[in-house]
Protein backbone atom coordinates (compact mmCIF):
# COMPACT_ATOMS: atom_id res chain seq x y z
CA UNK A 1 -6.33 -25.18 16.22
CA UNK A 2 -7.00 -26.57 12.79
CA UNK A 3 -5.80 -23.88 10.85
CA UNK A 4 -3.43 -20.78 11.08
CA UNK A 5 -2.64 -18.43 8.95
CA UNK A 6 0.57 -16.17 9.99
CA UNK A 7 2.07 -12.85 8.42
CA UNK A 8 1.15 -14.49 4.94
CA UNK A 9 2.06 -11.68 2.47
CA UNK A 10 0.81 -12.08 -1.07
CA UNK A 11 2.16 -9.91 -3.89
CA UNK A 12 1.63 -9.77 -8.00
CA UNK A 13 3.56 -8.47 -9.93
CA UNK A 14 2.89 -5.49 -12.23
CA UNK A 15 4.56 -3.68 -15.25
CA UNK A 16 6.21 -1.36 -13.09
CA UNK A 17 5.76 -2.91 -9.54
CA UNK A 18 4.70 -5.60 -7.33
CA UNK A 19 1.15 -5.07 -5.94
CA UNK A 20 0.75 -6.36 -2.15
CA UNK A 21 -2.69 -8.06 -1.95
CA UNK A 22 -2.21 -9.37 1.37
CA UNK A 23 -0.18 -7.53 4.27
CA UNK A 24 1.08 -9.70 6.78
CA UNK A 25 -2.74 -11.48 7.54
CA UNK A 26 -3.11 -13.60 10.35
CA UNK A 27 -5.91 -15.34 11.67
CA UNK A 28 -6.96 -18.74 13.23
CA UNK A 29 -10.04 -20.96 12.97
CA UNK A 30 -11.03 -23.94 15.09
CA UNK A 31 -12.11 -27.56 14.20
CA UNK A 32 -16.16 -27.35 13.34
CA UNK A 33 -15.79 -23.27 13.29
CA UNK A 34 -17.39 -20.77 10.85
CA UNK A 35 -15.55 -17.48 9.54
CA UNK A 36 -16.97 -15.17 7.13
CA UNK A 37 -14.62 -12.80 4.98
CA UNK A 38 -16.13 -10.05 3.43
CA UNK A 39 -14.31 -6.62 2.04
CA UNK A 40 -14.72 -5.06 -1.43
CA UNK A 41 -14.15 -6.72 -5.06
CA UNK A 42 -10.69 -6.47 -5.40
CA UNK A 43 -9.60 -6.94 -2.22
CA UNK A 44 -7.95 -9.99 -2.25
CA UNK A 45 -10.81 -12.25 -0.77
CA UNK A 46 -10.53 -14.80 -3.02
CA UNK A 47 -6.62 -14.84 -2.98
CA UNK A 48 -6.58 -15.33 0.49
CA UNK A 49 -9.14 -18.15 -0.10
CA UNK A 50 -6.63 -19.56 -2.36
CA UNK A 51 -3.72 -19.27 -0.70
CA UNK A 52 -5.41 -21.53 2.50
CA UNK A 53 -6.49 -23.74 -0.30
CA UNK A 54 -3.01 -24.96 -1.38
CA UNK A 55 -4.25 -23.45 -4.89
CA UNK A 56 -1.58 -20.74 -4.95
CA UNK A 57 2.00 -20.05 -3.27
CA UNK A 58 2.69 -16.76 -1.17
CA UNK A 59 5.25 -14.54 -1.10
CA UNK A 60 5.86 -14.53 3.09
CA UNK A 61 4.73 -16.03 6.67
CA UNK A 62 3.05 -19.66 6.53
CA UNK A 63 -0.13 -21.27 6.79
CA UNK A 64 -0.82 -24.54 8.81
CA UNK A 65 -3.38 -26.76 8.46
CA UNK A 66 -3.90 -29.78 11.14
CA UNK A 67 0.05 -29.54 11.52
CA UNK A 68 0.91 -29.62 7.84
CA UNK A 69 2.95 -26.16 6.89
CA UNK A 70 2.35 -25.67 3.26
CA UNK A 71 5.54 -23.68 2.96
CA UNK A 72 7.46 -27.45 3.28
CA UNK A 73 5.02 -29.06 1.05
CA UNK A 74 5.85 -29.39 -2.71
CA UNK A 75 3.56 -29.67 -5.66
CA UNK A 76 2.51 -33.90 -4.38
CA UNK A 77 2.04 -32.62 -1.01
CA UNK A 78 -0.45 -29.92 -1.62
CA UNK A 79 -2.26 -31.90 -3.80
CA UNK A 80 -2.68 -34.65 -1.21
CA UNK A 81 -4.01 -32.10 1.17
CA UNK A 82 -6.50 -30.77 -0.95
CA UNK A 83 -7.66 -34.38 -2.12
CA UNK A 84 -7.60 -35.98 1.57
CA UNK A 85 -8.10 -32.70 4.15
CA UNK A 86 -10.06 -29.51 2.49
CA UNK A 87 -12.65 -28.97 -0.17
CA UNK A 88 -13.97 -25.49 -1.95
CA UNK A 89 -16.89 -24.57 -3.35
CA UNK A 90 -16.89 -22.56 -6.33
CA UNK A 91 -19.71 -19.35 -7.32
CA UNK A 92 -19.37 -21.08 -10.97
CA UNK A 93 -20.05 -24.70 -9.44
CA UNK A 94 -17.56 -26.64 -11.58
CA UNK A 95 -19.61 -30.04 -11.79
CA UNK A 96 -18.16 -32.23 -14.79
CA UNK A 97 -20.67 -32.07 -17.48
CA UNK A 98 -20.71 -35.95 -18.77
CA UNK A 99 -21.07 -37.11 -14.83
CA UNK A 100 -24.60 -37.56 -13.35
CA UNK A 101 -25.47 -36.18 -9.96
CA UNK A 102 -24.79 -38.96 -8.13
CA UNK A 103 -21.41 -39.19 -9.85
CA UNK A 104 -20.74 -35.89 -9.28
CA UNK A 105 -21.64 -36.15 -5.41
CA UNK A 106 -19.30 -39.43 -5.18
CA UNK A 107 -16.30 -38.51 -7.30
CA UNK A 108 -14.15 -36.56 -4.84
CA UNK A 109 -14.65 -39.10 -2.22
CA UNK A 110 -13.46 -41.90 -4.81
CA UNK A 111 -10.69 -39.37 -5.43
CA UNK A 112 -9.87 -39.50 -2.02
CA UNK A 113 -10.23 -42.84 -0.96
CA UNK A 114 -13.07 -41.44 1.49
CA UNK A 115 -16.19 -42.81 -0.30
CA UNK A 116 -18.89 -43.46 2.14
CA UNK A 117 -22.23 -44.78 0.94
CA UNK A 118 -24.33 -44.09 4.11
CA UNK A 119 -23.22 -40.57 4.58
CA UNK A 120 -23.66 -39.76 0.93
CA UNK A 121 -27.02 -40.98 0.93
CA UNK A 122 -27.36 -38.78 4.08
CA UNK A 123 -26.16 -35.67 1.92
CA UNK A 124 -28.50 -36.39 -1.22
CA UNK A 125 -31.39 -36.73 0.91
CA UNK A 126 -30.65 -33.35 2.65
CA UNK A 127 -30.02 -31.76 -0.21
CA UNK A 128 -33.21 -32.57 -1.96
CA UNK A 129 -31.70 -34.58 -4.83
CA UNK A 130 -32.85 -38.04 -4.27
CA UNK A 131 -35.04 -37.29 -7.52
CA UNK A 132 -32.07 -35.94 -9.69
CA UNK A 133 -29.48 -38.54 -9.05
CA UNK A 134 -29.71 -39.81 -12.64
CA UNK A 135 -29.85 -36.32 -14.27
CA UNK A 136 -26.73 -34.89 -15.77
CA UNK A 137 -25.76 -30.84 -14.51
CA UNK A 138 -27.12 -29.26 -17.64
CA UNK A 139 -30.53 -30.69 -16.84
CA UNK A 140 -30.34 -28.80 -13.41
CA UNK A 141 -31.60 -25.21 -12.62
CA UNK A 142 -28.24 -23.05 -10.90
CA UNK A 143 -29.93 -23.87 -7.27
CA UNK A 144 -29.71 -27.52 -8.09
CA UNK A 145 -26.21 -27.25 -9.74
CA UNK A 146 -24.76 -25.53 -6.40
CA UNK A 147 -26.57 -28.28 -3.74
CA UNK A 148 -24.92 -30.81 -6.27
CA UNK A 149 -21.37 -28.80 -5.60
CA UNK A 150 -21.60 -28.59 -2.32
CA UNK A 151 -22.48 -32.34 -1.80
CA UNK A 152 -19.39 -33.53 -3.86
CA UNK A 153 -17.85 -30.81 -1.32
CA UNK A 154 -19.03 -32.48 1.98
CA UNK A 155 -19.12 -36.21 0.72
CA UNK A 156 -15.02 -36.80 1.64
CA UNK A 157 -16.06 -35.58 5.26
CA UNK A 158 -13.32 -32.61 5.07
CA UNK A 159 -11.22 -31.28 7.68
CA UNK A 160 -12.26 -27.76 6.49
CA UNK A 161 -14.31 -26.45 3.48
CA UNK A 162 -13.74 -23.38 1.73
CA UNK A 163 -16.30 -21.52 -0.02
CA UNK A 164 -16.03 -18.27 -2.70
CA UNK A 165 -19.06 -16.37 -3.22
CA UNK A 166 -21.13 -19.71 -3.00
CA UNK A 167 -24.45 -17.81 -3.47
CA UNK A 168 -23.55 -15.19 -5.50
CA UNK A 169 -25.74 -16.86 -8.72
CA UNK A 170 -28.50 -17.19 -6.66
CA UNK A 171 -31.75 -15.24 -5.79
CA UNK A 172 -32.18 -14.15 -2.57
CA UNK A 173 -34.86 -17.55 -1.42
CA UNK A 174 -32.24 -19.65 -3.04
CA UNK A 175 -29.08 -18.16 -1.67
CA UNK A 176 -30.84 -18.65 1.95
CA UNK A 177 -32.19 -21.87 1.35
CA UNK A 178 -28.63 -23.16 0.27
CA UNK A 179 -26.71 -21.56 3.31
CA UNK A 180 -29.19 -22.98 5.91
CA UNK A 181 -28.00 -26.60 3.67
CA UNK A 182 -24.55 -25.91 4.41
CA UNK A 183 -24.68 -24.55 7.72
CA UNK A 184 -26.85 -27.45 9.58
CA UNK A 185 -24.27 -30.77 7.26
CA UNK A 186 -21.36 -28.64 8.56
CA UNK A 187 -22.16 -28.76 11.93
CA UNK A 188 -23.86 -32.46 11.14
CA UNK A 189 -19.98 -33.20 9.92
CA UNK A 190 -18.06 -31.51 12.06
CA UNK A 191 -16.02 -29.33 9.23
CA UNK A 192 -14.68 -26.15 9.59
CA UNK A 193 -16.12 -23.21 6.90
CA UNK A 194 -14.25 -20.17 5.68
CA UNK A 195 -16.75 -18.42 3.50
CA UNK A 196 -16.26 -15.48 1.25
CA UNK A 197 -19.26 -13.19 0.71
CA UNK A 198 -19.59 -9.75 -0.19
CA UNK A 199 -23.05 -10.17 1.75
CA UNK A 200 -23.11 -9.02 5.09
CA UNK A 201 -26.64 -10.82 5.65
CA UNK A 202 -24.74 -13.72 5.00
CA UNK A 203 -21.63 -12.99 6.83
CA UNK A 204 -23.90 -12.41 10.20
CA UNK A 205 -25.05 -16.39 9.93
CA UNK A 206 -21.47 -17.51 10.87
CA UNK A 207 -20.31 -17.54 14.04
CA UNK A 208 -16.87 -14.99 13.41
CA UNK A 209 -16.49 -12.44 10.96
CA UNK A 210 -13.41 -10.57 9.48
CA UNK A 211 -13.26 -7.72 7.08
CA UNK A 212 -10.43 -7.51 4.43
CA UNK A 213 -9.74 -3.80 3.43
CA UNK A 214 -6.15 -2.59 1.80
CA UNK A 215 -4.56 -6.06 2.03
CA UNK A 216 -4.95 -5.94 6.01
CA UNK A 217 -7.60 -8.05 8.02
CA UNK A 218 -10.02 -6.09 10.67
């Protein structure tokens, strides 16, 4: 199993109270799976998303990816696992404005000591931006910006790659053009996706689904 979540129980704290986001969640996903997540705004999608990330701490249970327990890694250690083992993709893209596309694509495979030049080429031809490797992210339409995010995504060849609303500022030709992208180099890659959508259209293109709903999975 690549990674496992167990009785992870997230809570923030309030003026008056802590608020449980998460309940005691559990779930498991398999090397070259894919597991959709949907529930309502607010209901702690993206925390949970997070939390298997390394991007945030939780209050309760543990998470384990490829052996690794994040509750025994410090601040160094959680860093090294997102650099070397799991990459996210963002609704808001997060490219780095004064890096081209290609630079973009490459730098968190530099980051990681991962950069490889065939496979890259492999991505940018998939991806449709063998014309745009020169252009900078402002020149690109939002399509464009998010096939150049989830390129720099893929490029380190990740264990598992986590993705938050990854269509959610597209149309509907773009959002189903981009998820055919990233479902056919994940399976090309064999990497794991955990995918948050409030789509269900989307959700039903991955092969397991789980709904989050009062802080408990269903």
């Amino acid at each position: 199993m690549l990674l496992s979540v167990r009785n992870v129980t997230k809570t923030y704290s309030g003026q008056n109270m802590g608020r449980a986001v998460l309940r005691d969640v559990s779930l498991d996903l398999a090397a070259g799976d894919t597991l959709a997540l949907t529930g309502e705004s607010g209901s702690g999608k993206s925390t949970l998303l997070h939390l298997v990330g390394a991007l945030d701490t939780f209050d309760s249970g543990e998470i384990t990816l490829m052996g690794q327990t994040y509750g025994a890694l410090g601040d160094t250690g959680r860093a090294a696992l997102r650099r070397q083992s799991l990459a996210l993709v963002f609704q808001q893209f997060n490219l780095i404005p004064s890096l081209s596309v290609l630079q973009n694509v490459t730098f968190q495979a530099r980051l990681a000591g991962q950069h490889d030049q065939a496979w890259v080429n492999q991505l940018i031809d998939r991806l449709g931006l063998s014309d745009l490797t020169d252009r900078f992210p402002e020149q690109l339409s939002g399509g464009q910006q998010q096939r150049v995010a989830i390129g720099r995504a893929l490029a380190p060849r990740p264990q598992l790659l986590l993705a938050d609303e990854p269509t959610g500022n597209l149309d509907e030709t773009s959002s189903q053009a981009v998820l055919d992208l990233m479902l056919d180099l994940v399976a090309d890659s064999g990497t794991a996706l955990f995918l948050v959508t409030h789509s269900q259209q989307i959700a039903n293109r991955l092969n397991r689904r789980l709904h989050l709903s009062g802080g408990h999975l269903q």
